[in-house]
Protein backbone atom coordinates (compact mmCIF):
# COMPACT_ATOMS: atom_id res chain seq x y z
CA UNK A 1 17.10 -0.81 29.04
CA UNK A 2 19.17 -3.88 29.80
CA UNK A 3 21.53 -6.00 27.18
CA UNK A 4 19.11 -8.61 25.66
CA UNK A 5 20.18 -11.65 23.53
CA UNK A 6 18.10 -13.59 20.79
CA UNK A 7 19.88 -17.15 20.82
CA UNK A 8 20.03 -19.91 19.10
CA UNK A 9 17.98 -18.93 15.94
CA UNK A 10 19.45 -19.11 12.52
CA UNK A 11 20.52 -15.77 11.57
CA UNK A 12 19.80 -14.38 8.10
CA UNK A 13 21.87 -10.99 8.51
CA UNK A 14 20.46 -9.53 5.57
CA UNK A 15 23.77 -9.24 3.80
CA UNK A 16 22.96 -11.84 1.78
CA UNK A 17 25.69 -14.51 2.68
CA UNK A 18 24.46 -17.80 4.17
CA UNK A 19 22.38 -17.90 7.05
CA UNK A 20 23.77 -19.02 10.07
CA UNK A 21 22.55 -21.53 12.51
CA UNK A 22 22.36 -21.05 15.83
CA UNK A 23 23.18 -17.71 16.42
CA UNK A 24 23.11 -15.11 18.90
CA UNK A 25 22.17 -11.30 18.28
CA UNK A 26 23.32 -9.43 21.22
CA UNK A 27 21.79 -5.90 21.82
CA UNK A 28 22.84 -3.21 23.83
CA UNK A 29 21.15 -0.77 26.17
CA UNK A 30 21.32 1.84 23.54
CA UNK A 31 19.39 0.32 20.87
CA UNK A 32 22.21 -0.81 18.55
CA UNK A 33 23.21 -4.33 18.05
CA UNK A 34 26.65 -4.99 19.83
CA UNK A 35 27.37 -8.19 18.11
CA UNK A 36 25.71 -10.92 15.61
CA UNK A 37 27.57 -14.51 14.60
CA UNK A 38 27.34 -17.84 16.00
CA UNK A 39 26.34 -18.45 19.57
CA UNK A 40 29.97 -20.24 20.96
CA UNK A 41 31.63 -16.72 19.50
CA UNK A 42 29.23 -13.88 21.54
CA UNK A 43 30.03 -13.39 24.55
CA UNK A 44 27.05 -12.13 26.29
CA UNK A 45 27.97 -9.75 29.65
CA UNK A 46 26.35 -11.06 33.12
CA UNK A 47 22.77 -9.97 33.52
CA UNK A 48 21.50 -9.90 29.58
CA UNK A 49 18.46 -10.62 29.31
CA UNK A 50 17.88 -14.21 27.16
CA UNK A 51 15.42 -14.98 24.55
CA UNK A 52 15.45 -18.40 23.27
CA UNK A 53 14.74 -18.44 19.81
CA UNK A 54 15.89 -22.03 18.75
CA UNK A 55 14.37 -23.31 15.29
CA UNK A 56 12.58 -19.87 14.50
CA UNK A 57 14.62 -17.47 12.27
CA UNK A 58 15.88 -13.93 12.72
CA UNK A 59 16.26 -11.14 10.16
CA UNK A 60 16.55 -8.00 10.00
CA UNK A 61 12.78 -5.83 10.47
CA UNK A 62 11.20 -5.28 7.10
CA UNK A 63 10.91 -2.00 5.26
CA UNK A 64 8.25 -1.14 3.17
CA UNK A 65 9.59 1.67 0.34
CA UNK A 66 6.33 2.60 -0.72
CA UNK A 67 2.86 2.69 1.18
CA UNK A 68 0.30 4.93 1.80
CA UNK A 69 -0.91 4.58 5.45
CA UNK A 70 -3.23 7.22 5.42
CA UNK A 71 -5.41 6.03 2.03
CA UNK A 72 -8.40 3.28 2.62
CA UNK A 73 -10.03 3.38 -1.18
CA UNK A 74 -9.92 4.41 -4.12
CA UNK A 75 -13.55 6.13 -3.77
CA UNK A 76 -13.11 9.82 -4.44
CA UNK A 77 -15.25 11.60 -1.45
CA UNK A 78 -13.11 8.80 0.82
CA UNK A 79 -9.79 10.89 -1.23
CA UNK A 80 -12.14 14.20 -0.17
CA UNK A 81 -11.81 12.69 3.64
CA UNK A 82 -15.87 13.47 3.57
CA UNK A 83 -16.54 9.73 4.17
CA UNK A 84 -15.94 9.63 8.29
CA UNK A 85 -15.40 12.42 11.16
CA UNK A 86 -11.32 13.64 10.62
CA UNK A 87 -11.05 12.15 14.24
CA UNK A 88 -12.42 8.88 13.27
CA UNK A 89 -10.00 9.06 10.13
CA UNK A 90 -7.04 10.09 12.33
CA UNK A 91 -7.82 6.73 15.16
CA UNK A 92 -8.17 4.83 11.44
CA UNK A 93 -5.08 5.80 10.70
CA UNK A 94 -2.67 5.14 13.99
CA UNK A 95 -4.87 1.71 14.35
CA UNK A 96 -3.27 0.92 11.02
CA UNK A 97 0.09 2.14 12.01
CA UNK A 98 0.25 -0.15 15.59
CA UNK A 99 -1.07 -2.88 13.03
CA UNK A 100 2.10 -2.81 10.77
CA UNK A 101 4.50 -2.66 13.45
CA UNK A 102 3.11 -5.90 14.45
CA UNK A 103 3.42 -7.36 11.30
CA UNK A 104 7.26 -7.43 11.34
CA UNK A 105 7.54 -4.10 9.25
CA UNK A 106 9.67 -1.76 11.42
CA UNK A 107 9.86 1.30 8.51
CA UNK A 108 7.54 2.73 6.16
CA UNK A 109 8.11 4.81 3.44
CA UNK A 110 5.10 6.52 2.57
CA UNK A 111 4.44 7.79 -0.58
CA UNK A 112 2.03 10.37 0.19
CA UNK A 113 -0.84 12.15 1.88
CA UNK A 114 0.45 10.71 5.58
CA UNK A 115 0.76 13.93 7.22
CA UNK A 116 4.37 14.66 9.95
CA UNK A 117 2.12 14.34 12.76
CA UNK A 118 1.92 10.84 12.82
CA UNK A 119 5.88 10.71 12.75
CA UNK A 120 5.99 12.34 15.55
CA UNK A 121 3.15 10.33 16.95
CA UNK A 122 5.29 7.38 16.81
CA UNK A 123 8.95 9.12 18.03
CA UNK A 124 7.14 10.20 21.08
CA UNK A 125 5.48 6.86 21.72
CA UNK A 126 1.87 8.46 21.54
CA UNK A 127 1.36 5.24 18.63
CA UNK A 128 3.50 2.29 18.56
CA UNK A 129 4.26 1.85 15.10
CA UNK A 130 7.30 1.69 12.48
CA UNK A 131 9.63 4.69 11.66
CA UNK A 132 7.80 6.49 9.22
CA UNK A 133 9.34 8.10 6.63
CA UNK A 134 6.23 10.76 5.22
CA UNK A 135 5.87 12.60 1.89
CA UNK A 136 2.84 14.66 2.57
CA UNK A 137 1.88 16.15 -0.36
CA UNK A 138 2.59 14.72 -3.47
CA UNK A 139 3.49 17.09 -6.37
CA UNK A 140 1.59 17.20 -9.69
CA UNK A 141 0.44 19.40 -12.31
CA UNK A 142 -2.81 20.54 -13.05
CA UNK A 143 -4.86 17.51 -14.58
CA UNK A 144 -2.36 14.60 -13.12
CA UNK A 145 -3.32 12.39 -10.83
CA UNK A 146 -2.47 14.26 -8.12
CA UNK A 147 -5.38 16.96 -9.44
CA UNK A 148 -8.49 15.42 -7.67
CA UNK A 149 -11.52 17.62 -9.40
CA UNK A 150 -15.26 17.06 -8.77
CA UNK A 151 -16.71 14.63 -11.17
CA UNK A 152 -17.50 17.85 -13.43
CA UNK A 153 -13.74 18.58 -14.02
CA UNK A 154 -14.06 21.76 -11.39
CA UNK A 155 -11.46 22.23 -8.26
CA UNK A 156 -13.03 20.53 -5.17
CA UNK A 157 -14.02 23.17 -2.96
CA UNK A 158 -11.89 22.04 0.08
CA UNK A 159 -9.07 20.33 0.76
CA UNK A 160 -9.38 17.17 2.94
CA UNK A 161 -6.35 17.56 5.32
CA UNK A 162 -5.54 21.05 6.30
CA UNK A 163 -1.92 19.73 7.27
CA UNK A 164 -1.23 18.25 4.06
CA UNK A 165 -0.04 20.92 1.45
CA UNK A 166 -1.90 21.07 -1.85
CA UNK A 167 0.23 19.17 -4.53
CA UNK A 168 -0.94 20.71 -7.92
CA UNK A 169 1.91 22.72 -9.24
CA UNK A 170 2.34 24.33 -12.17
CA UNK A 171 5.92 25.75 -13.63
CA UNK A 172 8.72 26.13 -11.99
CA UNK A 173 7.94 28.60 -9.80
CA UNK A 174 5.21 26.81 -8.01
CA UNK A 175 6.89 23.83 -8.01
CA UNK A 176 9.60 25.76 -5.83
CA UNK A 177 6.76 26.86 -3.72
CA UNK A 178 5.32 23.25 -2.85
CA UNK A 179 8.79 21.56 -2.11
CA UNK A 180 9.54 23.93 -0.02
CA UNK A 181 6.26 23.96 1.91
CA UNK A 182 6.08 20.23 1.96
CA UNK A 183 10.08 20.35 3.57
CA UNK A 184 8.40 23.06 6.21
CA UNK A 185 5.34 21.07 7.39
CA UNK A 186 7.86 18.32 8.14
CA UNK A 187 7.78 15.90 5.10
CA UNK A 188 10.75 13.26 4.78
CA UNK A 189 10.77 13.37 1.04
CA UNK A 190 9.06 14.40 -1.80
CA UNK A 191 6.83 12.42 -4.21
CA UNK A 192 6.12 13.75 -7.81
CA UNK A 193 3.33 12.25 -10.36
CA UNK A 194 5.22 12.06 -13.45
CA UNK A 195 2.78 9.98 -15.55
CA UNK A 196 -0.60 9.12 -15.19
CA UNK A 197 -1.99 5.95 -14.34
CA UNK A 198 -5.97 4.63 -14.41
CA UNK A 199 -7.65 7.54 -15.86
CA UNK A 200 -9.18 7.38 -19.41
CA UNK A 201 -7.80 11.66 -19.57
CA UNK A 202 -4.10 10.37 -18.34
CA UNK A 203 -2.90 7.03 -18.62
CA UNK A 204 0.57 5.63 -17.50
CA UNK A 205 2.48 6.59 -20.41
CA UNK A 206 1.22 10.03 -20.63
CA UNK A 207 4.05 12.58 -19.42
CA UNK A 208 3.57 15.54 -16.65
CA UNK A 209 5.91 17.51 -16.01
CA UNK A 210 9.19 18.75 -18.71
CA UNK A 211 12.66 17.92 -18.28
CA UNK A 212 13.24 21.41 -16.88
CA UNK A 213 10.36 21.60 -14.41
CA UNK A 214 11.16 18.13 -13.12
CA UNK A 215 15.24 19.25 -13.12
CA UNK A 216 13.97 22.48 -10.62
CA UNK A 217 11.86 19.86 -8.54
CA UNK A 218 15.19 17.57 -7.71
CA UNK A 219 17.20 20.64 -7.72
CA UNK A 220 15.08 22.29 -5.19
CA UNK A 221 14.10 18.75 -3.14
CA UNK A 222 17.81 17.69 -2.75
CA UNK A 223 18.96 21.72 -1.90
CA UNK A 224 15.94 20.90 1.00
CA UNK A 225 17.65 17.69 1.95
CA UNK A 226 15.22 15.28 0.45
CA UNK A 227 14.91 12.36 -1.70
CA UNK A 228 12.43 12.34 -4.98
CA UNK A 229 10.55 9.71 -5.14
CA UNK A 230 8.73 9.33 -8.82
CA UNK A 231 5.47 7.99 -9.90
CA UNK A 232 6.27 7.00 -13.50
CA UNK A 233 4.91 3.86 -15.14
CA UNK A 234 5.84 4.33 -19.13
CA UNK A 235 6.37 6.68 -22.01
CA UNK A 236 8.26 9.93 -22.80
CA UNK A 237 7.41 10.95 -18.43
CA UNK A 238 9.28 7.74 -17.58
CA UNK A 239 12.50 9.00 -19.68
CA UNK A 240 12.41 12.36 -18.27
CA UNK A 241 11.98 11.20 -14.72
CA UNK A 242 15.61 9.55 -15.33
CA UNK A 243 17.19 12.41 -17.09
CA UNK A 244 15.99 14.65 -14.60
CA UNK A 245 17.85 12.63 -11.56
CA UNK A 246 15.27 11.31 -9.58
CA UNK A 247 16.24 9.17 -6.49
CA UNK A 248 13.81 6.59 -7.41
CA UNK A 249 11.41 5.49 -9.85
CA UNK A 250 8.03 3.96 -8.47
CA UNK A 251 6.42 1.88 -10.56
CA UNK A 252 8.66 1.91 -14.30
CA UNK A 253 6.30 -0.82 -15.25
CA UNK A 254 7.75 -0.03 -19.21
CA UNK A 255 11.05 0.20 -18.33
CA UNK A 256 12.06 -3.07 -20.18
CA UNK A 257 11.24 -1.13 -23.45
CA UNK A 258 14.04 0.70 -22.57
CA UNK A 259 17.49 -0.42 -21.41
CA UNK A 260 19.24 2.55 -21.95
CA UNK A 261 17.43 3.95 -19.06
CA UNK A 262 17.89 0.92 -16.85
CA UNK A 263 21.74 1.62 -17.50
CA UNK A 264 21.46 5.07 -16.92
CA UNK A 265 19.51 4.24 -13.41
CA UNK A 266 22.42 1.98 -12.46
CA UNK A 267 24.96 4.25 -12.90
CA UNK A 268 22.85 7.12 -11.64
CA UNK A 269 22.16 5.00 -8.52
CA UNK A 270 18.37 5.25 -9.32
CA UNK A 271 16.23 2.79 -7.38
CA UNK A 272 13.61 0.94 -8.71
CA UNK A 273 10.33 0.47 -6.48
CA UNK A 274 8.37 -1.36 -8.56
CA UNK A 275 5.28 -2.18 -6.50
CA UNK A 276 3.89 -5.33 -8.05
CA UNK A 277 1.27 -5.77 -5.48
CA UNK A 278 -0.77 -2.97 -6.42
CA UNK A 279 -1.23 -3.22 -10.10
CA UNK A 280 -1.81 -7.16 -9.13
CA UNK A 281 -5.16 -5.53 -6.94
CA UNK A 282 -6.10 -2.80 -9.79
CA UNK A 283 -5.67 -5.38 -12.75
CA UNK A 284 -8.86 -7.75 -10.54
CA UNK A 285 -10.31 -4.80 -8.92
CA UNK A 286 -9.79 -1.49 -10.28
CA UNK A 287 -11.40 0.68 -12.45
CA UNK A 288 -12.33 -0.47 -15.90
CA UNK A 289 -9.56 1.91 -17.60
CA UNK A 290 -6.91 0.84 -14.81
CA UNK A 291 -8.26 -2.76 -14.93
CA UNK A 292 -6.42 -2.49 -18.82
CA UNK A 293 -3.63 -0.66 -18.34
CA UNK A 294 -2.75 -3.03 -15.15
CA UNK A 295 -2.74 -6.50 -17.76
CA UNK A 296 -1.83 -4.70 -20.54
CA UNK A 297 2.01 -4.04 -18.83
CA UNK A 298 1.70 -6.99 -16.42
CA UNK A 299 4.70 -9.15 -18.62
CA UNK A 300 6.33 -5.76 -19.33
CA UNK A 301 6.38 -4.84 -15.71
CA UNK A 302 7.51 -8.77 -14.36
CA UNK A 303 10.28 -7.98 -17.50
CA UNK A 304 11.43 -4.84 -16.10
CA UNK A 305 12.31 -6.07 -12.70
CA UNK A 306 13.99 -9.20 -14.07
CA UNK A 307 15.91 -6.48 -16.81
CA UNK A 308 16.97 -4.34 -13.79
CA UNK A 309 18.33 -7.07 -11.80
CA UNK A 310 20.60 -7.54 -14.83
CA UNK A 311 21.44 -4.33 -15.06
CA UNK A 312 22.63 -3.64 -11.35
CA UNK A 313 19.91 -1.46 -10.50
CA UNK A 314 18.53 -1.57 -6.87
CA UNK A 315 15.29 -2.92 -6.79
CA UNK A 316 13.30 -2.95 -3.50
CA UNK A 317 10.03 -3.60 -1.61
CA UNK A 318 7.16 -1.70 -2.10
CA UNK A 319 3.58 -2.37 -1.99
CA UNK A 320 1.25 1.03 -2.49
CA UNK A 321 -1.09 -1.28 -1.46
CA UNK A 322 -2.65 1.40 0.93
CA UNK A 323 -6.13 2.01 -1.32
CA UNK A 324 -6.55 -1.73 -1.11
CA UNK A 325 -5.61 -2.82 1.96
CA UNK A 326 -3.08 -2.73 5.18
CA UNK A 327 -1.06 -4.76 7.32
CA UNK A 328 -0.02 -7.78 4.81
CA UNK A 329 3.03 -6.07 3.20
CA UNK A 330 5.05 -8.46 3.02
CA UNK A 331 2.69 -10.11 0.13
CA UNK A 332 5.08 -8.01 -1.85
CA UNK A 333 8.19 -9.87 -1.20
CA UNK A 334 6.42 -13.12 -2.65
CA UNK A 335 5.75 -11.32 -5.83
CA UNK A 336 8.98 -10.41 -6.23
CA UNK A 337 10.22 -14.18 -5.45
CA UNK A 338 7.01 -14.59 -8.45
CA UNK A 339 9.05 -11.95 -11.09
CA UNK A 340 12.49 -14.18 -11.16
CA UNK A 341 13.79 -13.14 -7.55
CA UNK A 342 15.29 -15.60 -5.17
CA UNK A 343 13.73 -15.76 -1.53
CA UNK A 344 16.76 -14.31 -0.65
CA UNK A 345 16.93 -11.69 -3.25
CA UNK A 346 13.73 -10.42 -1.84
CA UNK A 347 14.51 -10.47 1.70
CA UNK A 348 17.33 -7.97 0.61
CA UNK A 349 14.87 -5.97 -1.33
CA UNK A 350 13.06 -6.01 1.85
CA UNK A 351 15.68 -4.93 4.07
CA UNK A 352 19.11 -4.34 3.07
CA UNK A 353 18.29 -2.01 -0.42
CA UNK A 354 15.26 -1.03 1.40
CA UNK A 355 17.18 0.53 3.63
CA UNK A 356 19.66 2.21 1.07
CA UNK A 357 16.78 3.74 -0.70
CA UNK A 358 15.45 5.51 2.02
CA UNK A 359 18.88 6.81 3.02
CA UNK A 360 19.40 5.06 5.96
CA UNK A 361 21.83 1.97 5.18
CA UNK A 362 24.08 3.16 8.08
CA UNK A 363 21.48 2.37 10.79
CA UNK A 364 19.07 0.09 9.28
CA UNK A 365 18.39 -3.60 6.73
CA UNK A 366 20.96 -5.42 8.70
CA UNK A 367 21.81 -7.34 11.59
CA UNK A 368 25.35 -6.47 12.68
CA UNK A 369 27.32 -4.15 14.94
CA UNK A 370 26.52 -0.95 15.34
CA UNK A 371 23.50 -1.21 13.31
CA UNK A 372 20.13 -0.46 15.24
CA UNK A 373 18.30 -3.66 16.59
CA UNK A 374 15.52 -3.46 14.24
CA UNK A 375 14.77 -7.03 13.79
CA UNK A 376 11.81 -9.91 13.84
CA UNK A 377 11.78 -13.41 14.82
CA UNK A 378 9.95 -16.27 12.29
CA UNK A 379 9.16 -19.44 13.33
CA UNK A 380 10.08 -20.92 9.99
CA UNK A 381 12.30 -20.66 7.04
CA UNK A 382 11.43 -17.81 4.88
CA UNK A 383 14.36 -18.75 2.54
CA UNK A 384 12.06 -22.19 2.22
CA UNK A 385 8.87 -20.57 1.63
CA UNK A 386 9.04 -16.52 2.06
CA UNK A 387 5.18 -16.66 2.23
CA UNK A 388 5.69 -17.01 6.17
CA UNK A 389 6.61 -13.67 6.31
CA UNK A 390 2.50 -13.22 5.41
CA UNK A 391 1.24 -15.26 8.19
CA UNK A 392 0.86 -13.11 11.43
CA UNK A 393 1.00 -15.88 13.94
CA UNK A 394 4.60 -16.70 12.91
CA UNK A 395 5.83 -13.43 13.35
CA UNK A 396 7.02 -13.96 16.97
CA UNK A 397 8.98 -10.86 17.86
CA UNK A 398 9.24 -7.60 16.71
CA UNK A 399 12.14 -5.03 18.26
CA UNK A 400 12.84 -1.31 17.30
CA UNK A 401 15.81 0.10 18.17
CA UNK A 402 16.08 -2.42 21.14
CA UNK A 403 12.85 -2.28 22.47
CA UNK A 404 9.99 -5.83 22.12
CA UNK A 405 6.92 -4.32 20.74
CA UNK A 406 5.73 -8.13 20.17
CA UNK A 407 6.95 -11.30 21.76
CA UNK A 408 5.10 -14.57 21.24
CA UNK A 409 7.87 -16.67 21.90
CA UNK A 410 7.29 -19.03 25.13
């Protein structure tokens, strides 16, 4: 791989200082970005490879903290995987992946039911796709959401994905048992329904698990080296899922009800994911009971994120979108800038506190020395409008770790 150069673009480091105009971003034959600043300052070794990138923008490549690449509907025999061959699903799938690379997002956090496989897919260049950061089974107790019965209330007789370990867990010592299969079958974190959500039997601010099953979960996730990441939208399971220690809270739609546990999340160093995209998609289009629950906590939820911001608590990008629909992820970003963010503010949430809550803030969510040349080119001004980050055609580059998977520019 030879040095390459993006020049003359205005640079938007993802620090969150001012852009800078004409810039160059100088990468090395190793993947990580040698240099970043204004063009007259870089001095660019003989031989590196040019890319002229005058009046478009550069930025670090988007991170998405919470999708679900392998989920198509909400449609329970589609959950089943009895809708299509598994083959047909799998192709589904890595056509899905390629597509999301090329949509500027260079890592995805996925939230569950993504299986290691296609992590390795991508590492050994089988798919071309972002680094994917998989939770493959998500954990749950009997009757959560993560309990998908037949339409009688009886255990399905199958499960859909023989690679993906079956979540439901009940006590402690099961729930030892699952995190520690899920950390052997290769997954990257671990995901835990703590409330319900869009089911009349278990709604958003009905609790799951107690404080001292979810305590063994983190306990037993972190002594496996993994993050928790926590489904928990209201109630008494919201307050647990903070006293317990989870690494992040998706969703915490209620959490402006509470500012005790927004303080306790920012000194905790708790992230906040919480995924307005979705609930925007089930509040038109869900079920009837999650087509209530969805505008009954949309001002609550807009609240929160606004009340966490205050607080100091990270708040990043994440869509969950995955039942609804892929490769526009960056639709979450504007509803962010909608809920009181700057454009700014959620390019960081994008990128830069992305990156921290997936654990990799060393390498990734900004453009400067060192750091991995993850990065997209815009032709426009997504501090102007951040909607452009939503329009494929002006997405003219994508690189991961140094290498153009798209290049549009002339």
């Amino acid at each position: 791989m030879t040095m390459q150069a993006i020049v003359g673009a205005t640079l938007i480091d993802g620090s969150g200082g001012e852009p800078l105009a004409d810039s160059t971003v100088l990468v090395g034959d190793d993947g990580r970005i040698v240099a970043a600043g204004p063009r007259t300052a870089v001095n660019m070794p003989d031989g590196t490879q040019q890319i002229d990138a005058t009046g478009m923008t550069v930025m670090p490549g988007l991170i998405d903290c919470h999708d679900h690449l392998a989920s198509f509907t909400y449609d329970l025999l589609s959950r089943w995987g009895m809708t299509e061959p598994r083959s047909t699903r799998t192709l589904r799938i890595a056509k899905v992946i390629e597509d999301t690379l090329q949509s500027g997002y260079t890592t995805i956090r996925d939230c569950g039911w993504l299986e290691a496989g296609f992590r390795i897919a991508v590492e050994e260049g089988l798919v071309e796709g972002p680094r994917l950061l998989v939770a493959a089974g998500p954990l749950g107790p009997t009757h959560s959401v993560q309990d998908r019965p037949t339409f009688s209330g009886h255990r399905r007789y199958s499960m859909p994905d023989p690679n993906i370990p079956y979540g439901v867990a009940d006590g402690a010592d099961e729930i030892r048992a699952v995190v520690r299969e899920n950390a052997r079958v290769g997954a990257d974190l671990i995901k835990v329904f703590q409330t319900g959500f869009g089911r009349a039997t278990h709604l958003g601010t009905d609790a799951c698990y107690d404080l001292d099953e979810l305590k063994t979960l983190v306990y037993e996730s972190h002594a496996q080296g993994r993050r928790v990441a926590c489904h928990a939208v209201g109630g008494p399971g919201l307050r647990t899922a903070v006293e317990a220690g989870v690494d992040s809270i998706e969703h915490g739609c209620y959490l402006d009800l509470d500012h005790d546990l927004l303080r306790m999340m920012a000194d905790n160093d708790i992230t906040l994911v919480p995924t307005l995209t979705v609930f925007a998609h089930h509040s038109a289009e869900g079920n009837p009971v999650a087509q209530v629950e969805a505008r009954e906590f949309r001002e609550h939820h807009i609240e929160t994120v606004q009340q966490a911001m205050r607080y100091g608590v990270r708040v990043v990008a994440g869509t969950d979108a995955g039942g609804w629909f892929h490769g526009n992820n960056s639709v979450e970003l504007d509803m962010l800038v909608d809920a009181g963010m700057t454009p700014m503010q959620a390019i960081i949430a994008g990128t830069r506190e992305a990156a921290a809550c997936c654990g990799l803030e060393s390498d990734l969510g900004m453009l400067g020395a060192g750091k991995l040349a993850d990065l997209i080119v815009v032709d426009g001004n997504p501090l102007s409008d951040v909607t452009v980050l939503q329009e494929r055609e002006r997405i003219r580059l994508v690189m991961k770790e140094g290498k153009v998977y798209r290049n549009l520019i002339a």
